[in-house]
PDB file of N, CA and C in Angstrom:
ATOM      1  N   UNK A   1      -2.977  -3.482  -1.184  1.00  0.00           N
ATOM      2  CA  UNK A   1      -1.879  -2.621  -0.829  1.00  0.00           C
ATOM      3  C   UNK A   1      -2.084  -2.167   0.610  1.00  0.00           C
ATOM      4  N   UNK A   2      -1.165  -1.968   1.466  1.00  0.00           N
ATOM      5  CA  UNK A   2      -0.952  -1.321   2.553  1.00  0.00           C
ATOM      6  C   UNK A   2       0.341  -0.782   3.061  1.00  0.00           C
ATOM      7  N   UNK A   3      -0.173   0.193   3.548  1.00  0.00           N
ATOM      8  CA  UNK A   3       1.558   1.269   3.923  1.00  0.00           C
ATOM      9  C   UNK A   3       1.068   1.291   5.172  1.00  0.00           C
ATOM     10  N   UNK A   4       2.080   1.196   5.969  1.00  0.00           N
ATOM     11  CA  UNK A   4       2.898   1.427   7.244  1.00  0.00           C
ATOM     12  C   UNK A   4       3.639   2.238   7.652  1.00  0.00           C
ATOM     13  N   UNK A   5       3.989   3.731   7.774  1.00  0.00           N
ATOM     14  CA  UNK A   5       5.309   4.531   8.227  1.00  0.00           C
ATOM     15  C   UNK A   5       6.642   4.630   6.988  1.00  0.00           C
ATOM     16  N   UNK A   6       7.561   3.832   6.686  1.00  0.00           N
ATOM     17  CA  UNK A   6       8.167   3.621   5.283  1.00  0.00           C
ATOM     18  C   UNK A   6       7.977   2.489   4.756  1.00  0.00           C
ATOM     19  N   UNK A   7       6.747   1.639   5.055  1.00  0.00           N
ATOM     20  CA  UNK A   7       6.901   0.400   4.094  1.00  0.00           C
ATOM     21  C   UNK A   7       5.517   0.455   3.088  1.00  0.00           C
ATOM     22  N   UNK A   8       5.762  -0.421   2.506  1.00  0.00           N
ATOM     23  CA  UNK A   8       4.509  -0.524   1.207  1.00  0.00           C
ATOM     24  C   UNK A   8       4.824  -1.989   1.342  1.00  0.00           C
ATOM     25  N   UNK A   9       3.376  -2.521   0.834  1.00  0.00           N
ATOM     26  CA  UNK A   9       3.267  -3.784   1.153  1.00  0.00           C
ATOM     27  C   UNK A   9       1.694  -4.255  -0.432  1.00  0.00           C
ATOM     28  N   UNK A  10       2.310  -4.621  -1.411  1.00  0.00           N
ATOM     29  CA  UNK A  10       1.491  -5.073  -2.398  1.00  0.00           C
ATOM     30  C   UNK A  10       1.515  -6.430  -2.802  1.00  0.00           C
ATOM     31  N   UNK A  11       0.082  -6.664  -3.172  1.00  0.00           N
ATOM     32  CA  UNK A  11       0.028  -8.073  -3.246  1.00  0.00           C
ATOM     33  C   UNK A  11      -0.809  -7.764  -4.582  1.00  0.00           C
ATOM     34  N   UNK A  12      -0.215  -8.835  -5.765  1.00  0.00           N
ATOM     35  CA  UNK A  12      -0.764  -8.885  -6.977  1.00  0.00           C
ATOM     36  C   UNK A  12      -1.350  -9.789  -7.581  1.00  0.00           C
ATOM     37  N   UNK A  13      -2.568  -9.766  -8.715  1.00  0.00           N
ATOM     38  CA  UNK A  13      -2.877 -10.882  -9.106  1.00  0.00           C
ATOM     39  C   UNK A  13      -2.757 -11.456 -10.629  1.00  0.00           C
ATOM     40  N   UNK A  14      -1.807 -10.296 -11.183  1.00  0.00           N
ATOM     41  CA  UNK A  14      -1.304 -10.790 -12.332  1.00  0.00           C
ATOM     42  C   UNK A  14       0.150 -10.022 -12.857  1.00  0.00           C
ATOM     43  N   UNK A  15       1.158 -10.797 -12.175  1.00  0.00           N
ATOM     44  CA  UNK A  15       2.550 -10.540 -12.500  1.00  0.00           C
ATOM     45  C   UNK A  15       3.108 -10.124 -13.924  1.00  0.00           C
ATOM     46  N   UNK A  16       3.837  -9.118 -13.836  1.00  0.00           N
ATOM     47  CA  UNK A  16       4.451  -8.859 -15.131  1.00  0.00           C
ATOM     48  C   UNK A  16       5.225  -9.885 -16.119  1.00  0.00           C
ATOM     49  N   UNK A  17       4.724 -10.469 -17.221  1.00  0.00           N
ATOM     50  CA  UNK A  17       5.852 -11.400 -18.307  1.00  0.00           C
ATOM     51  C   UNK A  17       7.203 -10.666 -18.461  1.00  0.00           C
ATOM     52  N   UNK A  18       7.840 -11.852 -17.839  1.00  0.00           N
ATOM     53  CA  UNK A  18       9.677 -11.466 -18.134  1.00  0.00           C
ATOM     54  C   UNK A  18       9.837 -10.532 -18.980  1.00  0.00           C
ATOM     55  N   UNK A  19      10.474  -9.520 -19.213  1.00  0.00           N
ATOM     56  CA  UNK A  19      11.487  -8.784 -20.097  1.00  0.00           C
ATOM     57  C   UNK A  19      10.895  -7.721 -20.151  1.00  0.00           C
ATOM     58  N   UNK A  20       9.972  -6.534 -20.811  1.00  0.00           N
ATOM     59  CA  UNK A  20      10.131  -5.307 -20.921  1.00  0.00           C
ATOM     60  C   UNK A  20       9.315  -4.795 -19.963  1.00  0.00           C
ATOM     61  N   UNK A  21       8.315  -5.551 -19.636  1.00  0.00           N
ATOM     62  CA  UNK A  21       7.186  -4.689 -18.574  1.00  0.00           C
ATOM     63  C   UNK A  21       7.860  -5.107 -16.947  1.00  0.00           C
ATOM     64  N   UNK A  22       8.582  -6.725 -17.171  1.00  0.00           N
ATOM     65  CA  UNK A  22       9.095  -6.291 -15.496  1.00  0.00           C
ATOM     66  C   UNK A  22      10.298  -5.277 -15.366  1.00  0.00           C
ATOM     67  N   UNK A  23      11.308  -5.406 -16.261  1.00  0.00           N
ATOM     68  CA  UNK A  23      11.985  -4.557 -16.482  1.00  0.00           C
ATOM     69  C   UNK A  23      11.515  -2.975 -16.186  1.00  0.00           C
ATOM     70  N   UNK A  24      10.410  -2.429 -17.021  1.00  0.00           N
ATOM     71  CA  UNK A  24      10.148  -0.843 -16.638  1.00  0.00           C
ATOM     72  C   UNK A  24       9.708  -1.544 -14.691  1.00  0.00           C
ATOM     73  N   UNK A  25       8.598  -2.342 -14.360  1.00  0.00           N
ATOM     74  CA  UNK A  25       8.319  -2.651 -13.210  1.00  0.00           C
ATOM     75  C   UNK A  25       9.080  -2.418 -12.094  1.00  0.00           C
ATOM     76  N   UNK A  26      10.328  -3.066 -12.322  1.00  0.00           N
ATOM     77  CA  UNK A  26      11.372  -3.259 -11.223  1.00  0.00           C
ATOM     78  C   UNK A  26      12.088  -1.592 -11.380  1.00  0.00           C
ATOM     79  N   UNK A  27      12.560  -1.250 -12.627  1.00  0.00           N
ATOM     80  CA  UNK A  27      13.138   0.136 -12.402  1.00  0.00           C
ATOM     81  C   UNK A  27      11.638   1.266 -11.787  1.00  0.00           C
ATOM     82  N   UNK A  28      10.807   0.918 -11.366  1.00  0.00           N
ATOM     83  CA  UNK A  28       9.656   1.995 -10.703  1.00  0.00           C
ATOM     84  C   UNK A  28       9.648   2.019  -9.168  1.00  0.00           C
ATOM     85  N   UNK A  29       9.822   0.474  -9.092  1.00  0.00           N
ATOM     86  CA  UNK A  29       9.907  -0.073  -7.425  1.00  0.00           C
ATOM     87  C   UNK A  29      11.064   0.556  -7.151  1.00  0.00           C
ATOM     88  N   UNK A  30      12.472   0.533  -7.847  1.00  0.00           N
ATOM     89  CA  UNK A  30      13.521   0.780  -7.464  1.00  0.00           C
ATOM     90  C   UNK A  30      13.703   2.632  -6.776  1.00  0.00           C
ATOM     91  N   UNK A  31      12.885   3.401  -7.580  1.00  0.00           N
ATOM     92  CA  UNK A  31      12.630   4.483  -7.489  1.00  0.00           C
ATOM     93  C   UNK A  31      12.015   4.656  -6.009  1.00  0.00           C
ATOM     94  N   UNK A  32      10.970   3.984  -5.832  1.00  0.00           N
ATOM     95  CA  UNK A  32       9.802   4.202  -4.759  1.00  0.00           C
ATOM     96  C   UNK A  32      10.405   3.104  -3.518  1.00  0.00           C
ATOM     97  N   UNK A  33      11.039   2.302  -3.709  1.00  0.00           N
ATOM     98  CA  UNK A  33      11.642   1.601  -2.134  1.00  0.00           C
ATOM     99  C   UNK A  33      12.976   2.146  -2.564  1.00  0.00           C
ATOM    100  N   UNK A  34      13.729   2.874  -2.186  1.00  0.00           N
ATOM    101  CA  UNK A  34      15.004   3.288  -2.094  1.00  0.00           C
ATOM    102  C   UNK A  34      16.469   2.683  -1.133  1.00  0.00           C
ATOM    103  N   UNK A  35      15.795   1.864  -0.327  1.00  0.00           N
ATOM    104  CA  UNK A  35      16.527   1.178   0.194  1.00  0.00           C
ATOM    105  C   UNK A  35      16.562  -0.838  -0.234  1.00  0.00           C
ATOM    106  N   UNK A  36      16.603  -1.079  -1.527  1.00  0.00           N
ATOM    107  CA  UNK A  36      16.808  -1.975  -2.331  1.00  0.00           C
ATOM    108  C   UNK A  36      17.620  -2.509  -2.504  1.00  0.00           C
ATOM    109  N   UNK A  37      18.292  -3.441  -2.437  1.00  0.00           N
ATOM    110  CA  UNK A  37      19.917  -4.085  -2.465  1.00  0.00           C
ATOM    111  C   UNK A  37      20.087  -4.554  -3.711  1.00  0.00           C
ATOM    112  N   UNK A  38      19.308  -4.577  -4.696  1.00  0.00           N
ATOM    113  CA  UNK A  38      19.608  -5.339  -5.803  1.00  0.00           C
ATOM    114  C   UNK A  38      19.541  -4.620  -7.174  1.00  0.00           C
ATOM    115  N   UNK A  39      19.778  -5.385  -8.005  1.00  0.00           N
ATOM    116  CA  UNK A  39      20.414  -4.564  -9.705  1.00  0.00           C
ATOM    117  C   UNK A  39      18.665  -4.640 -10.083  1.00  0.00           C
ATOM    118  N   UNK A  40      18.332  -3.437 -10.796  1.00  0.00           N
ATOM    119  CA  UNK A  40      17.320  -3.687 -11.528  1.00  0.00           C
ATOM    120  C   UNK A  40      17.219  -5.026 -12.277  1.00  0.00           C
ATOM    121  N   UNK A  41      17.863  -6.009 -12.680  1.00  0.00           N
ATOM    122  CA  UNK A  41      17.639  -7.276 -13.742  1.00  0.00           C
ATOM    123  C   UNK A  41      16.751  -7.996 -12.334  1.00  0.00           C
ATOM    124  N   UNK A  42      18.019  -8.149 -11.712  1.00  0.00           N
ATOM    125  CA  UNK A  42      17.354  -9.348 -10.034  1.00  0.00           C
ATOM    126  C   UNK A  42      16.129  -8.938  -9.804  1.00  0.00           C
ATOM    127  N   UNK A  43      15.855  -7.681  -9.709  1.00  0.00           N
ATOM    128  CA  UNK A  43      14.684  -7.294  -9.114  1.00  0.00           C
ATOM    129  C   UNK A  43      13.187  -7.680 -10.467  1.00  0.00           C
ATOM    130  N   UNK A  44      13.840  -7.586 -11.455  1.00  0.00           N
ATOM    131  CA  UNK A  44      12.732  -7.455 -12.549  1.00  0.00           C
ATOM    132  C   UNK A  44      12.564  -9.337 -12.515  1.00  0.00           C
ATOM    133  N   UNK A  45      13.159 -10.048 -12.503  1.00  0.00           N
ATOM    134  CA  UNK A  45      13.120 -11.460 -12.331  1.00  0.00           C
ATOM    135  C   UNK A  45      12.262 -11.546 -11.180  1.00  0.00           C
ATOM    136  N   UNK A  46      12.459 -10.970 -10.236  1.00  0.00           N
ATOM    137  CA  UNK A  46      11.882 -11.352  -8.417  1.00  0.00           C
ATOM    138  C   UNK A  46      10.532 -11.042  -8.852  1.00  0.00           C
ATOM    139  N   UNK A  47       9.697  -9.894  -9.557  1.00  0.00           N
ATOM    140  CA  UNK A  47       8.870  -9.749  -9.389  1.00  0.00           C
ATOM    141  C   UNK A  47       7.897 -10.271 -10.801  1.00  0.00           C
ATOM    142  N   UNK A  48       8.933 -10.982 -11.625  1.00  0.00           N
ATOM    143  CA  UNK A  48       7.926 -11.681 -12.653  1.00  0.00           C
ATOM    144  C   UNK A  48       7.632 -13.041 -11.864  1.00  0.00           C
ATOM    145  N   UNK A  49       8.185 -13.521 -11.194  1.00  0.00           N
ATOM    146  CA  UNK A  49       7.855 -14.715 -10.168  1.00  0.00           C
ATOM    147  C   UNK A  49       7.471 -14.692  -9.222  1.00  0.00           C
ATOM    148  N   UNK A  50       7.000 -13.524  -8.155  1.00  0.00           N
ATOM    149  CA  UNK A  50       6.446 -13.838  -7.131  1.00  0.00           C
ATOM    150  C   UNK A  50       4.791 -12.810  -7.133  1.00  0.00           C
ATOM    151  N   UNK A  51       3.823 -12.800  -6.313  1.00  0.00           N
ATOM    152  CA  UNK A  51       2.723 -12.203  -6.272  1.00  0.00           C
ATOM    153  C   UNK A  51       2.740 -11.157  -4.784  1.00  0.00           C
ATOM    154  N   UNK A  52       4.025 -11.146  -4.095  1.00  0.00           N
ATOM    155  CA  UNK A  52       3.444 -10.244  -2.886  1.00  0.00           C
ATOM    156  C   UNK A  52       4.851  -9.340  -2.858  1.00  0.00           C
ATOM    157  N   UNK A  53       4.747  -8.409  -2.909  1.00  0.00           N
ATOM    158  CA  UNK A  53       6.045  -7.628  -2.786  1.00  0.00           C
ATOM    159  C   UNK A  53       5.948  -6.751  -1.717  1.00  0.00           C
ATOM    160  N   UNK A  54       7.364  -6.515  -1.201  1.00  0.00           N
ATOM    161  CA  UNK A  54       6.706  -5.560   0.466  1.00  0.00           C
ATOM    162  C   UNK A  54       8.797  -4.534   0.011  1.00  0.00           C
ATOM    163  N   UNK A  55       8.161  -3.113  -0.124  1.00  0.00           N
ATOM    164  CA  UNK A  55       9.204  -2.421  -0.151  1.00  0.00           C
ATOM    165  C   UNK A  55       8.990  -1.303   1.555  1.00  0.00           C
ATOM    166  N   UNK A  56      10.186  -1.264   1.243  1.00  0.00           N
ATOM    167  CA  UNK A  56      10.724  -0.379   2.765  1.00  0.00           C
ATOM    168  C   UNK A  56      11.680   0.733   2.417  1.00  0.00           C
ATOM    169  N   UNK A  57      11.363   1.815   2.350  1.00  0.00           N
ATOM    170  CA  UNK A  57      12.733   2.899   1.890  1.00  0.00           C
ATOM    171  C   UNK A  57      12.844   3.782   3.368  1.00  0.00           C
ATOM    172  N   UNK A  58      14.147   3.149   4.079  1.00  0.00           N
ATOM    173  CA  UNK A  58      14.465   3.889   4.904  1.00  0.00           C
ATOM    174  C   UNK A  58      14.947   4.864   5.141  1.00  0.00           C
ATOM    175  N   UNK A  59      14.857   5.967   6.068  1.00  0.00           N
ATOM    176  CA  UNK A  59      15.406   7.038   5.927  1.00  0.00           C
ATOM    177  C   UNK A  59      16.881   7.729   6.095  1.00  0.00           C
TER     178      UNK A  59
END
């Protein structure tokens, strides 16, 4: 993990399995990067498939 000013920047080594844990996952990120463009589902998909996530909640 590393933060920058408003960004967060995490890198993981064991992704959440589709459906209830990325689901709560993505609605937590959604909370904590506030400047997010996407529906909690997209986001809970994005992060059962990828390992590096980088949020930015601008002011």
């Amino acid at each position: 993990m590393a933060a920058f000013s408003t960004t967060l920047h995490l890198v993981v080594s064991r992704q959440p399995q589709p459906g209830p844990w990325a689901w709560e996952l993505a609605g937590q990120l959604l909370a904590v990067g506030g400047s997010l463009q996407h529906e909690q589902w997209q986001l809970a998909m994005a992060v059962a498939r990828s390992d590096a996530w980088f949020l930015h909640d601008r002011p």
